[in-house]
Structures are given as C-alpha cells and as structure tokens.
Protein backbone atom coordinates (compact mmCIF):
# COMPACT_ATOMS: atom_id res chain seq x y z
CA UNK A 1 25.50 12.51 14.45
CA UNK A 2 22.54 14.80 14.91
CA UNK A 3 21.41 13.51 11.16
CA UNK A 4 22.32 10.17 12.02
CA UNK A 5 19.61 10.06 14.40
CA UNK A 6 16.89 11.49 12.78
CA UNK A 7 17.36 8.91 9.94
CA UNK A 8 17.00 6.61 12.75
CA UNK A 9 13.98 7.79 14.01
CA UNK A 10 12.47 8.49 11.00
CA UNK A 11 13.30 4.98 10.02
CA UNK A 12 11.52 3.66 13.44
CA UNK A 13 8.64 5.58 12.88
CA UNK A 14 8.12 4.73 9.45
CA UNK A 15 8.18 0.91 11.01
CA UNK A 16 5.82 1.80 13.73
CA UNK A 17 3.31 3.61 11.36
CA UNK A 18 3.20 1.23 8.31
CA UNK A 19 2.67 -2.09 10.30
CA UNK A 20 -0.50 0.40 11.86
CA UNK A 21 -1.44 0.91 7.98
CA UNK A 22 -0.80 -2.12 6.48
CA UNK A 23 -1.62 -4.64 9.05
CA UNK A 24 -5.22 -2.76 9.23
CA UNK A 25 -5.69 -2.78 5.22
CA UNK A 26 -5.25 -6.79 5.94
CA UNK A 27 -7.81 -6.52 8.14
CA UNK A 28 -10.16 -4.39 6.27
CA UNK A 29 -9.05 -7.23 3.09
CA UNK A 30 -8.82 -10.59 5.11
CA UNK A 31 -11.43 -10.31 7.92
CA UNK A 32 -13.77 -7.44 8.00
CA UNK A 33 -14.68 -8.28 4.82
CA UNK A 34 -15.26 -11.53 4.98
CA UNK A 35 -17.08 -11.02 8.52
CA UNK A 36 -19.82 -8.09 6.36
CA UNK A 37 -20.52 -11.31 3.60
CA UNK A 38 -21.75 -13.17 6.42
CA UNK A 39 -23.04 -10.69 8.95
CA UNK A 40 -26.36 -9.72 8.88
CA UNK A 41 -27.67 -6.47 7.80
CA UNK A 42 -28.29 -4.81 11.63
CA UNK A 43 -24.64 -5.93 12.45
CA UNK A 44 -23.32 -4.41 9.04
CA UNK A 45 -24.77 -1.42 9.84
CA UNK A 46 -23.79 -0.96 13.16
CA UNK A 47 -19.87 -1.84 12.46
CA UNK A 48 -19.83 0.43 9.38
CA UNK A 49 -21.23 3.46 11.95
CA UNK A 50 -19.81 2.73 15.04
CA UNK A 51 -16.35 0.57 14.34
CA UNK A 52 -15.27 1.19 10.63
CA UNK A 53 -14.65 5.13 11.48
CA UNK A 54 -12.27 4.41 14.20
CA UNK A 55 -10.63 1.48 12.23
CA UNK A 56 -10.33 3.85 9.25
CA UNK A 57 -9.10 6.89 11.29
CA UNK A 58 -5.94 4.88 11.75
CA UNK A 59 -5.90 3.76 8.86
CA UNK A 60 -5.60 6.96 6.74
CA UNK A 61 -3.42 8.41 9.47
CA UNK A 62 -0.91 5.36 9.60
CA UNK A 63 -0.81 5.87 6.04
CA UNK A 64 0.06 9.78 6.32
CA UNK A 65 2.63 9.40 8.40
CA UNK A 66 4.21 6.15 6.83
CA UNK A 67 4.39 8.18 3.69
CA UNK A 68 6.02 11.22 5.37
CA UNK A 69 8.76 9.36 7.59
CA UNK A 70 9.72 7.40 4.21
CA UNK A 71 10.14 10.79 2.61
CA UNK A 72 12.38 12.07 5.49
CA UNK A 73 14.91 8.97 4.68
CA UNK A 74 14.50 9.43 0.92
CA UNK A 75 15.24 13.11 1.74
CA UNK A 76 18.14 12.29 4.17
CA UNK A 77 20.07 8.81 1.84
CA UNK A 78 19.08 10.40 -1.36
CA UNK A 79 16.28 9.38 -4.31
CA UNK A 80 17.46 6.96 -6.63
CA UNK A 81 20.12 5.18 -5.13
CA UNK A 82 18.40 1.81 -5.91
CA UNK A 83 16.18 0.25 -8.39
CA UNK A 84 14.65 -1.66 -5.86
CA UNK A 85 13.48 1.53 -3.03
CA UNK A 86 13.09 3.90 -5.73
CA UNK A 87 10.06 1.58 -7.42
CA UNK A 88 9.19 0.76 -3.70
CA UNK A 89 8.50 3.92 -2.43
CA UNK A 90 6.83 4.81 -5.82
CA UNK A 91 4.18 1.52 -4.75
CA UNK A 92 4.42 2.62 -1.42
CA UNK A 93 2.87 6.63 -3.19
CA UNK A 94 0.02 4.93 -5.03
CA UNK A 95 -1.09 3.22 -1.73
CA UNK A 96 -1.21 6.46 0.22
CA UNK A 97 -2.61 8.23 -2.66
CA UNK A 98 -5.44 5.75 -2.93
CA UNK A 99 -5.87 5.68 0.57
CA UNK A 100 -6.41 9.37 0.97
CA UNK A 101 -8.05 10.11 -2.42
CA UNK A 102 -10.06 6.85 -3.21
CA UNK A 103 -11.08 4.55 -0.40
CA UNK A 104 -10.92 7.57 2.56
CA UNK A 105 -13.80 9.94 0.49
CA UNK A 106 -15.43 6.80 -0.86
CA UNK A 107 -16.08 5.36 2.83
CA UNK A 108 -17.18 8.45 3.83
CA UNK A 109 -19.69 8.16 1.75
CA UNK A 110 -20.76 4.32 3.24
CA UNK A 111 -20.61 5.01 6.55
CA UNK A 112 -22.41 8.01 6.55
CA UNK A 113 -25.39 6.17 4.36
CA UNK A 114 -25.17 3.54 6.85
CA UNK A 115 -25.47 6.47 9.78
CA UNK A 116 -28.73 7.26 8.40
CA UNK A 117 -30.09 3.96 7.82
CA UNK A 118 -30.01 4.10 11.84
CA UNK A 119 -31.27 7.08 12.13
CA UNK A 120 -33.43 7.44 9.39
CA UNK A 121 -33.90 3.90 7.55
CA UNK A 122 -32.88 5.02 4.75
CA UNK A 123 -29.38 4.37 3.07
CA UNK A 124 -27.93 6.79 0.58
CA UNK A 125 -28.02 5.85 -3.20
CA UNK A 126 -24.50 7.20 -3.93
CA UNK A 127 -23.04 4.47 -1.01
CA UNK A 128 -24.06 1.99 -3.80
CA UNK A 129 -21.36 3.34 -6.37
CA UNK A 130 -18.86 4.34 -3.75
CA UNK A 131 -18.12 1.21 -1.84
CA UNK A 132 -17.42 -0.78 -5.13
CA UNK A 133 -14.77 1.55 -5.55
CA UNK A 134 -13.49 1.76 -2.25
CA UNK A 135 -13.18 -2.01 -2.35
CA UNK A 136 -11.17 -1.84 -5.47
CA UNK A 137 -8.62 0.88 -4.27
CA UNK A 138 -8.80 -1.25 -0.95
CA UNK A 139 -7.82 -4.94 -2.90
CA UNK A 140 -5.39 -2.96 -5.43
CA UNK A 141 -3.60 -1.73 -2.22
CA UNK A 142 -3.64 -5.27 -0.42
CA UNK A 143 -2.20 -6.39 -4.18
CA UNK A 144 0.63 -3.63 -4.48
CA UNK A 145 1.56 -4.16 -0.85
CA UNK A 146 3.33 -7.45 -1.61
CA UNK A 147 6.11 -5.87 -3.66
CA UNK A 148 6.35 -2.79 -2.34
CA UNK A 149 7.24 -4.91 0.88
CA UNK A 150 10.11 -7.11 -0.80
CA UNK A 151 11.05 -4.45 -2.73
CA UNK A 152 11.46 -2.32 0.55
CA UNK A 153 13.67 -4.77 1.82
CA UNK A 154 15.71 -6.43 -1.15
CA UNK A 155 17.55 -3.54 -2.24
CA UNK A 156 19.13 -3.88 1.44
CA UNK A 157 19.03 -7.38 2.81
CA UNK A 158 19.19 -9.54 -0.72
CA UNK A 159 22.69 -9.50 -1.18
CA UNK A 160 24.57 -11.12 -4.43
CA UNK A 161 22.72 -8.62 -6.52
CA UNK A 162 23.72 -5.38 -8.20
CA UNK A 163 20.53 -2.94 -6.69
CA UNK A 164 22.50 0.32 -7.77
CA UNK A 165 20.30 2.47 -10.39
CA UNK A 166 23.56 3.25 -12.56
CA UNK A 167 22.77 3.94 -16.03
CA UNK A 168 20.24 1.38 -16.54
CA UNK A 169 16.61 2.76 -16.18
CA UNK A 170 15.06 -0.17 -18.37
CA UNK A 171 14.23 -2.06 -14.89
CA UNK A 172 12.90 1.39 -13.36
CA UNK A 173 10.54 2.21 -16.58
CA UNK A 174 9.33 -1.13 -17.02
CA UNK A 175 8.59 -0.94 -13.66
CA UNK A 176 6.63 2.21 -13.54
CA UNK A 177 4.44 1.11 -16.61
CA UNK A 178 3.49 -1.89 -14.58
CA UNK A 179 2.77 -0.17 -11.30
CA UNK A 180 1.10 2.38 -13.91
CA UNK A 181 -1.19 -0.18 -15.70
CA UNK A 182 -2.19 -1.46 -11.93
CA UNK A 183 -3.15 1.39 -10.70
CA UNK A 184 -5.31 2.70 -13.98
CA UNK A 185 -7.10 -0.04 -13.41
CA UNK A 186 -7.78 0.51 -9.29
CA UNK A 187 -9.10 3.90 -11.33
CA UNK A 188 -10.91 2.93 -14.30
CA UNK A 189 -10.99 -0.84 -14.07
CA UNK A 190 -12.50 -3.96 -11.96
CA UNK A 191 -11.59 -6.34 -9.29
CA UNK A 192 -10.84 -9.53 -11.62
CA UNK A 193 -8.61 -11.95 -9.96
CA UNK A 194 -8.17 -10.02 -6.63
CA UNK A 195 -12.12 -10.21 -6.10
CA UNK A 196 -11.03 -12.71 -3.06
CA UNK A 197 -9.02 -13.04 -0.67
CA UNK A 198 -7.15 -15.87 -2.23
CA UNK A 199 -6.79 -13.84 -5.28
CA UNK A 200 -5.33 -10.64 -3.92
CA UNK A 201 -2.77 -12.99 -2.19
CA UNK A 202 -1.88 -15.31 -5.28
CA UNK A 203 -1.89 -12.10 -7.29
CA UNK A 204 0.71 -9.65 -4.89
CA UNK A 205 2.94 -12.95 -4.82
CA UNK A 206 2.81 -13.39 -8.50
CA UNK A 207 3.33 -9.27 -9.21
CA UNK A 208 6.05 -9.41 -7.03
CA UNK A 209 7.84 -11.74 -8.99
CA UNK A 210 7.38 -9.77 -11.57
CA UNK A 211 8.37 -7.07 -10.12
CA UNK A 212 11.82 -8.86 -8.97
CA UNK A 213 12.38 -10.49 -12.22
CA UNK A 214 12.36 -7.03 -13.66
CA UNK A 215 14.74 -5.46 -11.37
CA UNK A 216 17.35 -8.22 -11.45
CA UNK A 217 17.10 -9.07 -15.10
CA UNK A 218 17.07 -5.83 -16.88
C-alpha cells in the first residue's frame, strides 16, 4: 500500500512538474520568440533581464524535478518493461540534459550580456555564440517533445499492440540511434527545418511517426 502511493504521487508530481516544463519550452518556442523578432531592442533587453530569469527558473526546475519523479516510477515498475517508456524516458533524459547543460549555461550567458547593456551599454561578445546554441538545444527539445509525449502514453493507453520489450531490441536500438543522431546534431549541428515554428511542429509530428513506426514494426 505504502508503495502504492508513492508511485501515485510520484506519478502526480511528475504530471504537475512536466506540464510546468514543457508548456514553458512552448512558450519560450511559440511566443517569446516570436514576440523578441518583432520587439524592439529596449523591450528585448528588458524581458531578457527582468522576465526571461524568472521564466527560466521554472523552467530548469520543472525540468529537475520532472526528470526525478519519472525516475522514482522507473525505480518503483521497473526499467524496460516497454519499448515504448523505455525510449520515452530516454527522450524525456536528453531534454533535461539539454536543459541543464545547454540552454540553462548558454542563457546565462544572454541575460547577463543583456544586464549590462542596461547598466553599462555594452552587450557581451560571447552572448553572440551562446544564444544560437541555446536556441538550438531549445527547438531540438520542442522537436523531441512530440514523441517522447506519445511515446509516454502509448505503451499504456494504445491498446491492440504488443509494447512488451521481450527479446526484440531491434525497435529499442533503432530507436536510440535516432534519438542519438538528433541530439548530435542539437550538439554539433544547425537548426534546418525546425528554424520555425512551423518546422519544429511538422518535424516532432513527423519524428514521432517515426518513432511509432519503429516500435510497432520491428
């Protein structure tokens, strides 16, 4: 019983602190973004000194604790038990890892350049190299978050399929070069398609086809 609940309230929290973290990296992707393309440069500045801390304090924290409620279930129902959770949660790492080792250090780099633009009115050189690749980690997340999502919840709620790991780790390798091959290139690569908003969307629909055609045909 006593296990029984903390699944439970692991489970809830896990809710509770992912729709904090993702629902703010579709703000950061869908609006803010758009909003600092049109804004002009006093208003830019201001947000990124006065708003984007507090907006980002969540978001790094959401992400924390997202990451460390789902590894109380994984802990509690087991690792492995699906195809479908196990490459999940293994989307669901690369998001909190970029969060806390790419975009988080990057943006404190931008927002303290644009602090002393007010103070000083001068901006920092390095913000010039570190927001491109905060915006990268940022759109790679927004990308990834589409099927780690349906992943998250097929392996429970799609039923008619056979989710079970089993002996078959074709589906589960294929599916960690992919998520592999993404992620070297939130690293090492550029934004490509996901540049836009319309991109990142088209593209986490199409990868999570992908994503499902590999789990339920291999």
């Amino acid at each position: 019983m006593e296990l029984i609940l903390i699944d439970y309230v692991a489970r809830w929290g896990h809710f509770l602190f992912g729709v904090a973290w993702i629902g703010l990296l579709y703000f950061f992707n869908f609006v803010q973004g758009e909003y600092f393309k049109e804004a002009e440069d006093g208003a830019r500045v201001d947000a990124f000194s006065k708003m984007v801390p507090r907006a980002l304090w969540w978001f790094r924290w959401g992400a924390m604790f997202t990451f460390l409620t789902g590894l109380i279930m994984l802990a509690i129902r087991g690792v492995g038990v699906s195809i479908d959770i196990t490459l999940g949660a293994v989307l669901g790492t690369l998001m909190f890892l970029n969060v806390w080792l790419i975009i988080w250090p990057n943006q404190k780099i931008v927002i303290a350049s644009n602090q002393q633009v007010q103070a000083e009115g001068e901006a920092d050189p390095a913000a010039a190299g570190a927001a491109p690749k905060a915006l990268l980690a940022s759109r790679t997340n927004t990308l990834f978050s589409f099927p780690m999502l349906f992943l998250m919840g097929s392996g429970t709620h799609l039923a008619g399929y056979d989710h079970s790991l089993g002996d078959n780790y074709t589906a589960l390798i294929v599916g960690l070069v992919i998520a592999a091959i993404v992620e070297g290139n939130a690293i090492f690569g550029k934004l490509g398609p996901i540049a836009t908003v319309k991109g990142v969307i088209t593209s986490g629909v199409v990868l999570s086809v992908v994503f499902w055609g590999v789990v339920s045909m291999l």
